[in-house]
C-alpha atoms as a PDB file:
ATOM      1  CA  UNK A   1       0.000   0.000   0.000  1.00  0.00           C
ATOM      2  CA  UNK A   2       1.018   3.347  -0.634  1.00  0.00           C
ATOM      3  CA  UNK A   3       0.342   6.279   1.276  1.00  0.00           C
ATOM      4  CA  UNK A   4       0.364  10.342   0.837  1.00  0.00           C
ATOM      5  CA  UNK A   5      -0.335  12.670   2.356  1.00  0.00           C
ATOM      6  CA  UNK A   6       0.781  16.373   0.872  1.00  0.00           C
ATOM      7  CA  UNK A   7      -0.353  19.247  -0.812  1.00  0.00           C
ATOM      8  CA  UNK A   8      -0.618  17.781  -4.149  1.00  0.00           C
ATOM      9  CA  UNK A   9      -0.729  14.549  -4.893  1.00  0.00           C
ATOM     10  CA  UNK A  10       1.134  12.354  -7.764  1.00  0.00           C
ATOM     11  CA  UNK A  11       2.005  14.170 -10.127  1.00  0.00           C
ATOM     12  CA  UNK A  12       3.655  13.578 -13.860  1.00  0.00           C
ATOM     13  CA  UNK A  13       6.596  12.486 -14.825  1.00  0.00           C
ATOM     14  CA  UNK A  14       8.253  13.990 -17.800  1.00  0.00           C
ATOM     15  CA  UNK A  15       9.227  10.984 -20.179  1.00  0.00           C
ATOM     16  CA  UNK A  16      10.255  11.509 -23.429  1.00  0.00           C
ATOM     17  CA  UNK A  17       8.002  13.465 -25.617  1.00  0.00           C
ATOM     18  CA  UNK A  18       5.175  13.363 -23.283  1.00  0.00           C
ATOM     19  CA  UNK A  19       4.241  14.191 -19.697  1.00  0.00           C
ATOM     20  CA  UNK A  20       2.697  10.565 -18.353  1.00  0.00           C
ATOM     21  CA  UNK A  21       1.596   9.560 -15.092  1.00  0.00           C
ATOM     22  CA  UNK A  22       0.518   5.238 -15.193  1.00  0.00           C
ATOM     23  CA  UNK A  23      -0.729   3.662 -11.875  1.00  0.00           C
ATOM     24  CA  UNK A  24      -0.615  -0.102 -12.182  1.00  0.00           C
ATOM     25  CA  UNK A  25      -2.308  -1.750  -9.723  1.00  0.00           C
ATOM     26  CA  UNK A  26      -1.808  -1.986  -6.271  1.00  0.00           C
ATOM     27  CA  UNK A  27      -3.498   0.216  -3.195  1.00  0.00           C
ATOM     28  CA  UNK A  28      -3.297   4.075  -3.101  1.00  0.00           C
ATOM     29  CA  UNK A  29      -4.605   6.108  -0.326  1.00  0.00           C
ATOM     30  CA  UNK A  30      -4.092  10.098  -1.315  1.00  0.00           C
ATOM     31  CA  UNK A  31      -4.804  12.637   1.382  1.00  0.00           C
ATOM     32  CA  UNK A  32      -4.023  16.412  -0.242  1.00  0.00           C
ATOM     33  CA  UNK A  33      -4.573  19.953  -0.199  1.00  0.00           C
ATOM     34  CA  UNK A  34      -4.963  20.075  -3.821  1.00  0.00           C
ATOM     35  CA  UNK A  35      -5.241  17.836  -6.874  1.00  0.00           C
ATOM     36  CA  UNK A  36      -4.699  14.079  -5.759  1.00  0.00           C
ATOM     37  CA  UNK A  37      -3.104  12.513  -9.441  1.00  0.00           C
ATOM     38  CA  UNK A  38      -2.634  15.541 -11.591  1.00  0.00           C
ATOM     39  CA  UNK A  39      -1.241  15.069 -15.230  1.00  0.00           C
ATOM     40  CA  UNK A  40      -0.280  18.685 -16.084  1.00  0.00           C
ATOM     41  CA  UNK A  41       0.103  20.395 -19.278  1.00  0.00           C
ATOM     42  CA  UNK A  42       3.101  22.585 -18.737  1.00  0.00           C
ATOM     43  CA  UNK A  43       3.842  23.045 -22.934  1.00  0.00           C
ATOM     44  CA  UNK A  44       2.542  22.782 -25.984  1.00  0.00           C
ATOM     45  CA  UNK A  45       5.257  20.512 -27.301  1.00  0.00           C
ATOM     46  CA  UNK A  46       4.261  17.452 -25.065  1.00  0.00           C
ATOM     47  CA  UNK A  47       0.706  16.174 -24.012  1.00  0.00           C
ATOM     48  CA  UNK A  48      -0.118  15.363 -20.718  1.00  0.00           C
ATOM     49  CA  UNK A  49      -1.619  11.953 -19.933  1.00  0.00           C
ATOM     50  CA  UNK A  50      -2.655   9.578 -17.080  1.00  0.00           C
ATOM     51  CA  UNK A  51      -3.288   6.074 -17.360  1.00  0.00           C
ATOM     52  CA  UNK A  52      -4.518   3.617 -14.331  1.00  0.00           C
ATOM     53  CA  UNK A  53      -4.750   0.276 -14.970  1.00  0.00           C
ATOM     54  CA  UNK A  54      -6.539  -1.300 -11.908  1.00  0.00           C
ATOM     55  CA  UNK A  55      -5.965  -1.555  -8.184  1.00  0.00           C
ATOM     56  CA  UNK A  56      -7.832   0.168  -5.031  1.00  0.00           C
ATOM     57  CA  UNK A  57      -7.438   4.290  -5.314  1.00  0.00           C
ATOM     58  CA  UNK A  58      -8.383   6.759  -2.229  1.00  0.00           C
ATOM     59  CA  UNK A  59      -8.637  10.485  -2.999  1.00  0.00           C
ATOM     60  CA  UNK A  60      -9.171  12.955  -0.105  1.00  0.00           C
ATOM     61  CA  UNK A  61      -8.994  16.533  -1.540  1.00  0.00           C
ATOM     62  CA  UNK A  62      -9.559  19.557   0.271  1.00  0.00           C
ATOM     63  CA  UNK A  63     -11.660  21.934  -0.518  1.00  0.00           C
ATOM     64  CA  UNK A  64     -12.153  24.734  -2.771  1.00  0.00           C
ATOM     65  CA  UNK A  65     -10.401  24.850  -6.770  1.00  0.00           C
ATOM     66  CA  UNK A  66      -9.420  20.704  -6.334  1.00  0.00           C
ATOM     67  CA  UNK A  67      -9.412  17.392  -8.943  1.00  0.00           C
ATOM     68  CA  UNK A  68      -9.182  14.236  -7.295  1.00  0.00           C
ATOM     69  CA  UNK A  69      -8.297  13.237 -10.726  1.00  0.00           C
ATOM     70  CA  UNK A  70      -6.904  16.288 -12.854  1.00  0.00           C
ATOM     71  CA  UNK A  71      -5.341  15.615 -16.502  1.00  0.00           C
ATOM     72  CA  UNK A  72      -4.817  18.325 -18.587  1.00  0.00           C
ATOM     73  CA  UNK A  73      -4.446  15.954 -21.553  1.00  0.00           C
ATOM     74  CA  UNK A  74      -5.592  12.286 -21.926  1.00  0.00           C
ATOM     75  CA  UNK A  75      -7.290  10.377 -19.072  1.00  0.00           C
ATOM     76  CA  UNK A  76      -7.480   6.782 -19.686  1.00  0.00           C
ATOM     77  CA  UNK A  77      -9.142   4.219 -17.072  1.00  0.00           C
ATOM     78  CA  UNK A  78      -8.485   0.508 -17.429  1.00  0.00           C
ATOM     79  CA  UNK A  79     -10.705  -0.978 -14.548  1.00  0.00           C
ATOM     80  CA  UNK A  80      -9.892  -0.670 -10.714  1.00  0.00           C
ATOM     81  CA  UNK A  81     -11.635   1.317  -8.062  1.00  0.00           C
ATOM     82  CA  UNK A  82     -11.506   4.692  -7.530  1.00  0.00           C
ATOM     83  CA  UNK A  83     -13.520   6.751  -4.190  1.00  0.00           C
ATOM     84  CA  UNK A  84     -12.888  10.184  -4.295  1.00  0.00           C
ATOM     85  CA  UNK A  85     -14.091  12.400  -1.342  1.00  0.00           C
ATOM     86  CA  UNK A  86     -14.199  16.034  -1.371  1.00  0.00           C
ATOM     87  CA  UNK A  87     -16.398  18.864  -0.495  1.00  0.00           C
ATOM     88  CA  UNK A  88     -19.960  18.978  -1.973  1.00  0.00           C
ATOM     89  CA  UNK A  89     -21.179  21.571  -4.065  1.00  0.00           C
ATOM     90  CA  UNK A  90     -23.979  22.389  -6.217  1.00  0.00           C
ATOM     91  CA  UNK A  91     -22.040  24.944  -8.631  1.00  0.00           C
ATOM     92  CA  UNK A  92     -19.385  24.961 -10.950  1.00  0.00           C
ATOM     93  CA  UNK A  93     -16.768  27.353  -9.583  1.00  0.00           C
ATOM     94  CA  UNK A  94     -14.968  29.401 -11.612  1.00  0.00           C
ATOM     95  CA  UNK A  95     -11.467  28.217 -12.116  1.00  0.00           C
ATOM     96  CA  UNK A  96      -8.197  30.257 -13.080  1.00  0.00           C
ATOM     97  CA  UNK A  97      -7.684  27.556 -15.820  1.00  0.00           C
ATOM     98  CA  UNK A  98     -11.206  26.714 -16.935  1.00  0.00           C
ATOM     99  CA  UNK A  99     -13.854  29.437 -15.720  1.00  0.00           C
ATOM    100  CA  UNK A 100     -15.142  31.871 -18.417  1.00  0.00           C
ATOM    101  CA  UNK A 101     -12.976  31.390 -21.527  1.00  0.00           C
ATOM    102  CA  UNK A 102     -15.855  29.495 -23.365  1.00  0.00           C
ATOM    103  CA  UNK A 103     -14.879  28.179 -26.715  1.00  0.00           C
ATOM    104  CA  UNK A 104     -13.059  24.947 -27.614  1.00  0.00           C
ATOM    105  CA  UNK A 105     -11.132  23.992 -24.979  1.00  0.00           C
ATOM    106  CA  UNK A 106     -11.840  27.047 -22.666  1.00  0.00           C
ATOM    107  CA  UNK A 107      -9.477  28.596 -24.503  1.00  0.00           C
ATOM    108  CA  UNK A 108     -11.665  30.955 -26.556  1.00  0.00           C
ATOM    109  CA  UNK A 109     -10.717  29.650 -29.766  1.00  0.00           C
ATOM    110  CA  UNK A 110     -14.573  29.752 -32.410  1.00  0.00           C
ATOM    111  CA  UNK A 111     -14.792  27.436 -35.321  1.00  0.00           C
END
């Protein structure tokens, strides 16, 4: 079993051309202040991705702007379970990344 506690999570792992995080099994308990497994997308030369391929995953997130899950790029899910608890809310805050760009990909962009 693994075991974190922090202020944010896993987070990726620059390989290659791409910026990957790939759980593979196994039992994860994450306790954080922010994001719990956060694939970022820190340029546009390499996509971000996370991959998890089974096992037992815990995310406690605080609250506020959080992900238990956060990929800027591809999220791919091959079976395993995943609880995620966080605070409740009934809105969709408005985030410095997402909130208000509109457009494809929030990034204001029209067809």
């Amino acid at each position: 079993m693994i075991s974190v506690l922090c202020i944010q999570g896993i987070r990726e792992r620059r390989t290659h051309s791409k910026l990957f995080i790939q759980l593979n099994g196994g039992t994860i308990s994450i306790n954080s202040k922010d994001d719990g497994i956060n694939a970022a997308q820190k340029s546009s030369a390499y996509r971000a991705k996370a991959e998890i391929n089974g096992g037992d995953i815990t995310v406690v997130m605080a609250s506020g702007d959080t992900d238990a899950i956060d990929s800027n790029g591809d999220l791919i899910i091959n079976g395993g379970t995943i609880i995620v608890n966080g605070q409740q809310i009934n809105y969709i805050p408005n985030q410095m990344m997402g909130g208000g760009r509109g457009g494809m990909g929030g990034w204001g962009r029209r067809g």
